[in-house]
PDB file of N, CA and C in Angstrom:
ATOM      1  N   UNK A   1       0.851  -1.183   0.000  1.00  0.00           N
ATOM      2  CA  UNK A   1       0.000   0.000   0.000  1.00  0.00           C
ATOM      3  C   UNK A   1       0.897   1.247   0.000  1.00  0.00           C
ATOM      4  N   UNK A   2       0.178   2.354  -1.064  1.00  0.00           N
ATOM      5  CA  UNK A   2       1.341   3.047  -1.240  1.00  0.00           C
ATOM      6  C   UNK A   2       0.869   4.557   0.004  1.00  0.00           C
ATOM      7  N   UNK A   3       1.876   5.067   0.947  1.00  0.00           N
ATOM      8  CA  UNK A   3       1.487   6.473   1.291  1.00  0.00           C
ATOM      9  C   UNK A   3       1.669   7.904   0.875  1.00  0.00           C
ATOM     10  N   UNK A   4       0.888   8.811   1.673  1.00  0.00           N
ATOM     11  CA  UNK A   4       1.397   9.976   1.419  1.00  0.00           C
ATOM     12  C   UNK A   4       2.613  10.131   1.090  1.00  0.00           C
ATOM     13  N   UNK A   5       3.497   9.700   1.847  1.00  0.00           N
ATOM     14  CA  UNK A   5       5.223   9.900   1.875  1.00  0.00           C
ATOM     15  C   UNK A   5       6.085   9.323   0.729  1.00  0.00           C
ATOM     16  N   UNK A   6       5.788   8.463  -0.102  1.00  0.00           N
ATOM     17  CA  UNK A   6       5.958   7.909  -1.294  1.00  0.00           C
ATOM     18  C   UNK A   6       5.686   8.502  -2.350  1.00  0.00           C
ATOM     19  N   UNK A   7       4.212   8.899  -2.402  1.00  0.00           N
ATOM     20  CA  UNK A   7       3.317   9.745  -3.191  1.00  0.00           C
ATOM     21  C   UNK A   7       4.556  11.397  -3.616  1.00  0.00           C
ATOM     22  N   UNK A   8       4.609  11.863  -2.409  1.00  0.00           N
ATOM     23  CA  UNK A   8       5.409  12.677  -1.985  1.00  0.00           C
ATOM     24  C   UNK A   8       6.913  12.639  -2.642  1.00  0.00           C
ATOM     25  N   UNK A   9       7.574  11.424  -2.785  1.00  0.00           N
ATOM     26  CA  UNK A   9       8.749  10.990  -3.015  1.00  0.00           C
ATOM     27  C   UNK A   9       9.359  10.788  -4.613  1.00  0.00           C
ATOM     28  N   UNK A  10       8.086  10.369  -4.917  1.00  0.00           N
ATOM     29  CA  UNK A  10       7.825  10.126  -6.613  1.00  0.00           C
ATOM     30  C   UNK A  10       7.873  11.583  -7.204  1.00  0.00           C
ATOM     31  N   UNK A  11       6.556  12.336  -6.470  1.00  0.00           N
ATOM     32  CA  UNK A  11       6.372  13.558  -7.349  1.00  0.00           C
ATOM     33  C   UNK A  11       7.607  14.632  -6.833  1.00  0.00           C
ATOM     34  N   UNK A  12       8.353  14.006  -5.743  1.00  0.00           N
ATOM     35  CA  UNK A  12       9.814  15.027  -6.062  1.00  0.00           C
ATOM     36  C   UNK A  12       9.065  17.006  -5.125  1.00  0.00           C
ATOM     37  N   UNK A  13       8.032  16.133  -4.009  1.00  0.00           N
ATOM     38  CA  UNK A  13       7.454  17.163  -3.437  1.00  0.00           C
ATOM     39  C   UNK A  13       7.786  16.581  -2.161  1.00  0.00           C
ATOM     40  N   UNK A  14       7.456  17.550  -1.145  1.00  0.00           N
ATOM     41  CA  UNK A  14       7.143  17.313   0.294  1.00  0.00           C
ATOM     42  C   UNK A  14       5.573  16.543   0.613  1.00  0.00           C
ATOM     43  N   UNK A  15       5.603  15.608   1.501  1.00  0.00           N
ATOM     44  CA  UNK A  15       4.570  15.183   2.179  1.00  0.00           C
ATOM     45  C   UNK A  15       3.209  16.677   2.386  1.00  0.00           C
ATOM     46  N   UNK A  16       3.829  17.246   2.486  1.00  0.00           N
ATOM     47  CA  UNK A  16       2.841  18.427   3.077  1.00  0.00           C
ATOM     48  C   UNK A  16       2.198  19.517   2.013  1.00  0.00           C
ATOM     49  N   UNK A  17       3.168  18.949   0.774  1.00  0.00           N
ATOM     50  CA  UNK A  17       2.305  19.837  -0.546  1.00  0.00           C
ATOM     51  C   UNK A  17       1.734  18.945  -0.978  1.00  0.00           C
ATOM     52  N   UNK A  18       1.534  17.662  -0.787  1.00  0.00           N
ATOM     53  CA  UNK A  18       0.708  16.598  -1.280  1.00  0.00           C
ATOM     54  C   UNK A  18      -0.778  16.944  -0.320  1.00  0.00           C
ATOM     55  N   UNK A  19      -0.327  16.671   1.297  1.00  0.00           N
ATOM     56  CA  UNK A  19      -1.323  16.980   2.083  1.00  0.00           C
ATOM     57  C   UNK A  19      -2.214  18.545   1.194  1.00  0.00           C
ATOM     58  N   UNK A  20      -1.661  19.430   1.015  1.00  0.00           N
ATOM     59  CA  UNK A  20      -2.095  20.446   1.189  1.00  0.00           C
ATOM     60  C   UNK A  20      -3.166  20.244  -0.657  1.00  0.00           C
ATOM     61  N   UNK A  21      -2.448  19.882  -1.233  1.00  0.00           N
ATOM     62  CA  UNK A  21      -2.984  19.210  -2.307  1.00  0.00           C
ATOM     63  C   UNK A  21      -4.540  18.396  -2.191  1.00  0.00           C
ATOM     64  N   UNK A  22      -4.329  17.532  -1.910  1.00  0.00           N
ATOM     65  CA  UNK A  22      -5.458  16.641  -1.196  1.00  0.00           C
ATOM     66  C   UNK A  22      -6.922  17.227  -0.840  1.00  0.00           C
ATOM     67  N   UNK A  23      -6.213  18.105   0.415  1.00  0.00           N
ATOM     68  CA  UNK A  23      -7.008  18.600   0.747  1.00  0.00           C
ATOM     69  C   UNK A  23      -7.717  19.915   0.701  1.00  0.00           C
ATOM     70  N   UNK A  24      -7.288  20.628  -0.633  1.00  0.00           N
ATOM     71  CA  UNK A  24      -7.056  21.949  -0.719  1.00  0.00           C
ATOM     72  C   UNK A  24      -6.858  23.053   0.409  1.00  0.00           C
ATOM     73  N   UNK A  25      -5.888  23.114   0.831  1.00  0.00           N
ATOM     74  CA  UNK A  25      -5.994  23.824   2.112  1.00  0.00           C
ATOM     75  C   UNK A  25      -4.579  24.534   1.906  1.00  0.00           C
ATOM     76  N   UNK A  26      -4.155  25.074   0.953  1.00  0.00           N
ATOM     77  CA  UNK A  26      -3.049  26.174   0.423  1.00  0.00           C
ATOM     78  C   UNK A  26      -2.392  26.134  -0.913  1.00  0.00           C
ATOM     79  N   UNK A  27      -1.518  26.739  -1.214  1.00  0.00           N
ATOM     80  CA  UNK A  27      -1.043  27.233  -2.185  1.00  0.00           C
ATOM     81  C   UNK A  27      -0.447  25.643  -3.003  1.00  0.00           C
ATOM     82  N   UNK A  28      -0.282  25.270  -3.918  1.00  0.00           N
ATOM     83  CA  UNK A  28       0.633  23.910  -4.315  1.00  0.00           C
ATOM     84  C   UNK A  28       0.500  24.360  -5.567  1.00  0.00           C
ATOM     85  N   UNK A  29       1.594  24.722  -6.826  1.00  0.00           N
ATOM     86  CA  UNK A  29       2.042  25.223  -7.878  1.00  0.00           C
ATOM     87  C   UNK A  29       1.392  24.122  -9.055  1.00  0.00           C
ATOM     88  N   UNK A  30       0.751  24.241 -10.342  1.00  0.00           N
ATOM     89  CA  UNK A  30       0.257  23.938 -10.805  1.00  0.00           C
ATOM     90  C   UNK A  30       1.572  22.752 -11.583  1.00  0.00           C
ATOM     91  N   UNK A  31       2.520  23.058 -11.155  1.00  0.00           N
ATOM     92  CA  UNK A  31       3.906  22.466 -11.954  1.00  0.00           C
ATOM     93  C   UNK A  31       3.283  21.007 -11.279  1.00  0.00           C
ATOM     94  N   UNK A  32       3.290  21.157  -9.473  1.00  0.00           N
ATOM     95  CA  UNK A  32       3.186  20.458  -8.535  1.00  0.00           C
ATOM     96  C   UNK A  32       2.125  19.364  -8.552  1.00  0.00           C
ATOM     97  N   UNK A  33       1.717  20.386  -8.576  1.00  0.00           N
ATOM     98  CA  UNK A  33       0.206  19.480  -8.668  1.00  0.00           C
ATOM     99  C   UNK A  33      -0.167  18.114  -9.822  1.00  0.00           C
ATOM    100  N   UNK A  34       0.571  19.014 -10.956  1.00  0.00           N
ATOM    101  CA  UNK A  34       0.369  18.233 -12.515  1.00  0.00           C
ATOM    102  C   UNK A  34       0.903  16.763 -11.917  1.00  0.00           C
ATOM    103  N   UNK A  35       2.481  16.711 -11.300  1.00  0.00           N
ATOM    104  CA  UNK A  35       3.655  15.812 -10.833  1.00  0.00           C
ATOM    105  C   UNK A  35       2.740  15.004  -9.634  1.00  0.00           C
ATOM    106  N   UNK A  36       1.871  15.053  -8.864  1.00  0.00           N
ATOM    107  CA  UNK A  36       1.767  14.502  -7.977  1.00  0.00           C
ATOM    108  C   UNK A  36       0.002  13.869  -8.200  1.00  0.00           C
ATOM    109  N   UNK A  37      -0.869  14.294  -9.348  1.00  0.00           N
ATOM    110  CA  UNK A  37      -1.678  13.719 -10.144  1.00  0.00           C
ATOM    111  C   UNK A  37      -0.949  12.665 -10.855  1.00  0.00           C
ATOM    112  N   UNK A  38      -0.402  12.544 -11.607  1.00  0.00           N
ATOM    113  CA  UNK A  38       0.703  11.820 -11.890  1.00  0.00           C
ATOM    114  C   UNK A  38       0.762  10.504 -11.372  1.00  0.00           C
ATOM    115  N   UNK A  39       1.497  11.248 -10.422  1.00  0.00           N
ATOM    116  CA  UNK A  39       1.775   9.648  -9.423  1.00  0.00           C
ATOM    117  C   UNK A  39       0.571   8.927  -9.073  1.00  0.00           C
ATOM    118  N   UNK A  40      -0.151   9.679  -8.704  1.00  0.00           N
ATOM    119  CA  UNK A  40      -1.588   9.278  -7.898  1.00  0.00           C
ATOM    120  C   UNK A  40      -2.699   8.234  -8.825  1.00  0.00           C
ATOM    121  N   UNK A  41      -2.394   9.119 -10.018  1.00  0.00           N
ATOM    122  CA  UNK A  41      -3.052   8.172 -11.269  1.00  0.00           C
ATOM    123  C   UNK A  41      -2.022   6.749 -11.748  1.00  0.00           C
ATOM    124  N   UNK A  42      -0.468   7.110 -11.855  1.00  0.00           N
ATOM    125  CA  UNK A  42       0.137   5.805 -11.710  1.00  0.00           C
ATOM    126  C   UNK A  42      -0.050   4.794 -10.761  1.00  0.00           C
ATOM    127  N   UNK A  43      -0.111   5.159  -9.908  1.00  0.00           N
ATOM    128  CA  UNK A  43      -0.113   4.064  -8.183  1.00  0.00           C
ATOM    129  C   UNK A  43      -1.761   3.507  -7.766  1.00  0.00           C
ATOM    130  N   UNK A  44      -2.618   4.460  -8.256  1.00  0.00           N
ATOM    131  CA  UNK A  44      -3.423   4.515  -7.630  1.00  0.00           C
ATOM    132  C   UNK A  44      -4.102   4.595  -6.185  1.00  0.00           C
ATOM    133  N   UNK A  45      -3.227   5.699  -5.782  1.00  0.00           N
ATOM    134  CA  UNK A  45      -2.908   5.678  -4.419  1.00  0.00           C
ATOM    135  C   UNK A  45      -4.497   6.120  -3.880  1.00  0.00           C
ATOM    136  N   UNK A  46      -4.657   6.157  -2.796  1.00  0.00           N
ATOM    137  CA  UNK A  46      -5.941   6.586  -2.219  1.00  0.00           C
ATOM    138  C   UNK A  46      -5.837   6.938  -0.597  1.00  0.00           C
ATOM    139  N   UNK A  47      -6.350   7.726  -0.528  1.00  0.00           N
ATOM    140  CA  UNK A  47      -5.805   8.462   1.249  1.00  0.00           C
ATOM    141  C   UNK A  47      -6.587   7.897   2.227  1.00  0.00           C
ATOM    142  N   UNK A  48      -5.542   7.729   2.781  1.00  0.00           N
ATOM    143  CA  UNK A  48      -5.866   6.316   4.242  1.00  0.00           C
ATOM    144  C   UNK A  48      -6.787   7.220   5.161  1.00  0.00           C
ATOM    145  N   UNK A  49      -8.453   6.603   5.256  1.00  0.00           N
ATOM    146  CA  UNK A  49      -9.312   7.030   6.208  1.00  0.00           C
ATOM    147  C   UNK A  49      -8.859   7.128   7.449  1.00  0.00           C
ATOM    148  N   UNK A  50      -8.142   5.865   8.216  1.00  0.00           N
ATOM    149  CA  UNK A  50      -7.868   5.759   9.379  1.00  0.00           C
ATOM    150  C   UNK A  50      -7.345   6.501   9.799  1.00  0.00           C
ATOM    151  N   UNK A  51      -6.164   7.251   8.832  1.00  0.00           N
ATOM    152  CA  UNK A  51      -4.878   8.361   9.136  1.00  0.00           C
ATOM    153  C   UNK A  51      -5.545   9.571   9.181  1.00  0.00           C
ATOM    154  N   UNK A  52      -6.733   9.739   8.358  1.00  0.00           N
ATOM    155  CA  UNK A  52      -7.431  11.477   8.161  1.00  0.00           C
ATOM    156  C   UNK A  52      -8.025  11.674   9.432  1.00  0.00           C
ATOM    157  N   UNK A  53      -8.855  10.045  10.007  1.00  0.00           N
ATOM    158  CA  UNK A  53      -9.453   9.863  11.524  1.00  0.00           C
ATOM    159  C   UNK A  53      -8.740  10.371  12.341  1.00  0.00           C
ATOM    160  N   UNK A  54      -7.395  10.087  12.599  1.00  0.00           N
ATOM    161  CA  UNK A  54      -6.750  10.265  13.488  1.00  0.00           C
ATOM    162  C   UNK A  54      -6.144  12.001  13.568  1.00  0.00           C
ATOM    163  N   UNK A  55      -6.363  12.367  12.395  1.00  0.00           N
ATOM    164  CA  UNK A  55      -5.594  13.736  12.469  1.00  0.00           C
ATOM    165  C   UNK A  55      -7.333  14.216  12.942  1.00  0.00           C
ATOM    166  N   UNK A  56      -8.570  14.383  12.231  1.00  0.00           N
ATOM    167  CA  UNK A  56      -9.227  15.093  12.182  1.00  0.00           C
ATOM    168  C   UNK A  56     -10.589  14.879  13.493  1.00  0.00           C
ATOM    169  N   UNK A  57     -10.071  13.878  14.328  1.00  0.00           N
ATOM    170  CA  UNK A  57     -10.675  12.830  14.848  1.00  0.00           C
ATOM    171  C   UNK A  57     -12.217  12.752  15.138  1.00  0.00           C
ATOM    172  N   UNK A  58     -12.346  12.544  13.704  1.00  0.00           N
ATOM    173  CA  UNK A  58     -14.494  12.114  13.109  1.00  0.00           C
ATOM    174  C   UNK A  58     -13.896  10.942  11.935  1.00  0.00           C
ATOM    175  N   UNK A  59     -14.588  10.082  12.475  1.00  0.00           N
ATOM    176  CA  UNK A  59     -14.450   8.483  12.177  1.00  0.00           C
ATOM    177  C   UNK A  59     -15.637   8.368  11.041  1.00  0.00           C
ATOM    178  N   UNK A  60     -16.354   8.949  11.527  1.00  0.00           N
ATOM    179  CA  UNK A  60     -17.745   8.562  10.055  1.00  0.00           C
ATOM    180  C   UNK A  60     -18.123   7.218  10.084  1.00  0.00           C
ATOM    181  N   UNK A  61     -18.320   6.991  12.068  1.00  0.00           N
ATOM    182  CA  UNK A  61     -18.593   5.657  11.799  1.00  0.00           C
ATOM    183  C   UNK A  61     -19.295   5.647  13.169  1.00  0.00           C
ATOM    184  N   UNK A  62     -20.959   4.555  12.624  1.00  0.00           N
ATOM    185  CA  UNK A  62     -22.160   4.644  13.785  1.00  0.00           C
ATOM    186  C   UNK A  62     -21.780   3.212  14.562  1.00  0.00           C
ATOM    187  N   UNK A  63     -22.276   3.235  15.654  1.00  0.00           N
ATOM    188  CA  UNK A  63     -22.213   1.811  16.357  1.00  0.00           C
ATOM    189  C   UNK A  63     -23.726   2.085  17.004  1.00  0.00           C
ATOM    190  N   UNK A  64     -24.175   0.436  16.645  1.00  0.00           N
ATOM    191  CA  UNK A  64     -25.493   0.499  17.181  1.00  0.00           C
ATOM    192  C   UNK A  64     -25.369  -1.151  17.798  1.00  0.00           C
ATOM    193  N   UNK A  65     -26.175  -0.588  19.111  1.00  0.00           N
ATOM    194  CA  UNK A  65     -26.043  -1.426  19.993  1.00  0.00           C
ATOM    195  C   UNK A  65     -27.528  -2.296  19.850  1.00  0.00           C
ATOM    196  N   UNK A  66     -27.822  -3.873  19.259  1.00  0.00           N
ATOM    197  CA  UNK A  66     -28.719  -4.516  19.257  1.00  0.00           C
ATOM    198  C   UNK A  66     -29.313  -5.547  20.479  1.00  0.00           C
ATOM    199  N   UNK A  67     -30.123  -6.044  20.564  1.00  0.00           N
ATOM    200  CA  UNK A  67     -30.808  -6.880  22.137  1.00  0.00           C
ATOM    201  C   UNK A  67     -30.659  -8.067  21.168  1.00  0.00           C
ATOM    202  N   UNK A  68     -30.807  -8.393  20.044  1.00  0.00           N
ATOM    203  CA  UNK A  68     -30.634  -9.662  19.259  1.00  0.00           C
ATOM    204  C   UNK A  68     -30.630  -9.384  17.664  1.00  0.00           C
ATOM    205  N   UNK A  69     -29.509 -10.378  17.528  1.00  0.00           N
ATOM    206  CA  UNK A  69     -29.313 -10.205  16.308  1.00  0.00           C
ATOM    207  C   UNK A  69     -29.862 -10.977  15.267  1.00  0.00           C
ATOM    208  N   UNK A  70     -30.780 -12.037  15.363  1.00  0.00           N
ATOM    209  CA  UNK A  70     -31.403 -13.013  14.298  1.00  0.00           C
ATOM    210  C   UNK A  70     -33.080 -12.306  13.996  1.00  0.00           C
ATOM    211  N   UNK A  71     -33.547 -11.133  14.570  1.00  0.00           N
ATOM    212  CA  UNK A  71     -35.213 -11.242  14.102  1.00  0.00           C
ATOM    213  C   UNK A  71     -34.610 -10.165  12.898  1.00  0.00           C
ATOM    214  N   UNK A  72     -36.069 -10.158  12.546  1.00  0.00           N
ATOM    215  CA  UNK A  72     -35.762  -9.211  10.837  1.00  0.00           C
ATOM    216  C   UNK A  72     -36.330  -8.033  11.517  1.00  0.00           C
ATOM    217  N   UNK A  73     -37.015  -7.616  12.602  1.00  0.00           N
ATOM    218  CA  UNK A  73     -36.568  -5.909  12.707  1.00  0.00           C
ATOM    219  C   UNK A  73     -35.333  -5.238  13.003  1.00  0.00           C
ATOM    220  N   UNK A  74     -34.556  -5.969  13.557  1.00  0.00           N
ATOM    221  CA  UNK A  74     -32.507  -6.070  13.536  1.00  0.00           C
ATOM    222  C   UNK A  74     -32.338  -5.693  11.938  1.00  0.00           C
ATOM    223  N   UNK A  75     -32.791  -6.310  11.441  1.00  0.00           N
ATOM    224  CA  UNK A  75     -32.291  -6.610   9.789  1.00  0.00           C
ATOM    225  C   UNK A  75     -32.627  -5.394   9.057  1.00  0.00           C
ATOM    226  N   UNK A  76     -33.700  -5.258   9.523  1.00  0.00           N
ATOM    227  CA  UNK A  76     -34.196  -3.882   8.857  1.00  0.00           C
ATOM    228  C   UNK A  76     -33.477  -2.477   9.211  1.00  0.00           C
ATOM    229  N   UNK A  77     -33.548  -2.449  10.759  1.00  0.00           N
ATOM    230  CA  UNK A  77     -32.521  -1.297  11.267  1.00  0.00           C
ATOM    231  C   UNK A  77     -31.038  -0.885  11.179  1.00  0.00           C
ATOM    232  N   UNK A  78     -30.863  -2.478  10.363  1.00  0.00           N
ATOM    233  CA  UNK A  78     -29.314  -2.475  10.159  1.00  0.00           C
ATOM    234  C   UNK A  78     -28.956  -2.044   8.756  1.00  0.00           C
ATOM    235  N   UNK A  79     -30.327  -2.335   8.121  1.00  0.00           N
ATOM    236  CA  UNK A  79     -30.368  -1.561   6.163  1.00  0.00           C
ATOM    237  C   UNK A  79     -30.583  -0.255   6.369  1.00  0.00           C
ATOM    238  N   UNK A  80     -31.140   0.106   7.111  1.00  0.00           N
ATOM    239  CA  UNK A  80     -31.871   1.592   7.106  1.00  0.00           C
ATOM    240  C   UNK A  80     -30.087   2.506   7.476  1.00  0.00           C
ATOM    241  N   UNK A  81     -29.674   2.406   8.576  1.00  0.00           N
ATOM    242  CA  UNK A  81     -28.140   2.685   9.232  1.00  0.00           C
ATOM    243  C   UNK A  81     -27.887   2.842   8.093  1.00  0.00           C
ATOM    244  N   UNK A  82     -26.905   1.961   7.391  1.00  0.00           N
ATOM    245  CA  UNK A  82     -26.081   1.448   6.694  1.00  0.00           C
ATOM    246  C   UNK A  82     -26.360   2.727   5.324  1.00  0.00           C
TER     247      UNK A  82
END
């Protein structure tokens, strides 16, 4: 699995103009950008949820607590969630 820091390594940028890239959140030179599309489309890299969790810490993720899990109103509440 490829990371930011690779991503970063290829396109001959810093980790943090990739970040900033990503996420649009400053300046990254169109030279830059072209170079690190690039890679992203070679590798097919894709930005690790767990890692954005941890910086931004919202998981985008429900927990629902059931009394049983085999009747079909479980089943239903668990399509509806989802």
């Amino acid at each position: 699995m490829i990371t930011i820091k690779e991503v970063a390594r290829r396109a001959q940028v810093s980790s943090a103009t990739v970040s900033r890239m990503l996420n649009n959140s400053g300046y990254v030179s169109e030279e830059a950008r072209d170079r690190i599309l690039k890679v992203i489309e070679e590798t097919g890299y894709v930005p690790s949820e767990n890692a954005k969790s941890l910086r931004t810490k919202k998981t985008k993720v429900i927990g629902v607590i059931l009394p049983k899990l085999g009747s079909e109103t479980t089943s239903r509440m668990v399509r509806i969630v989802r």
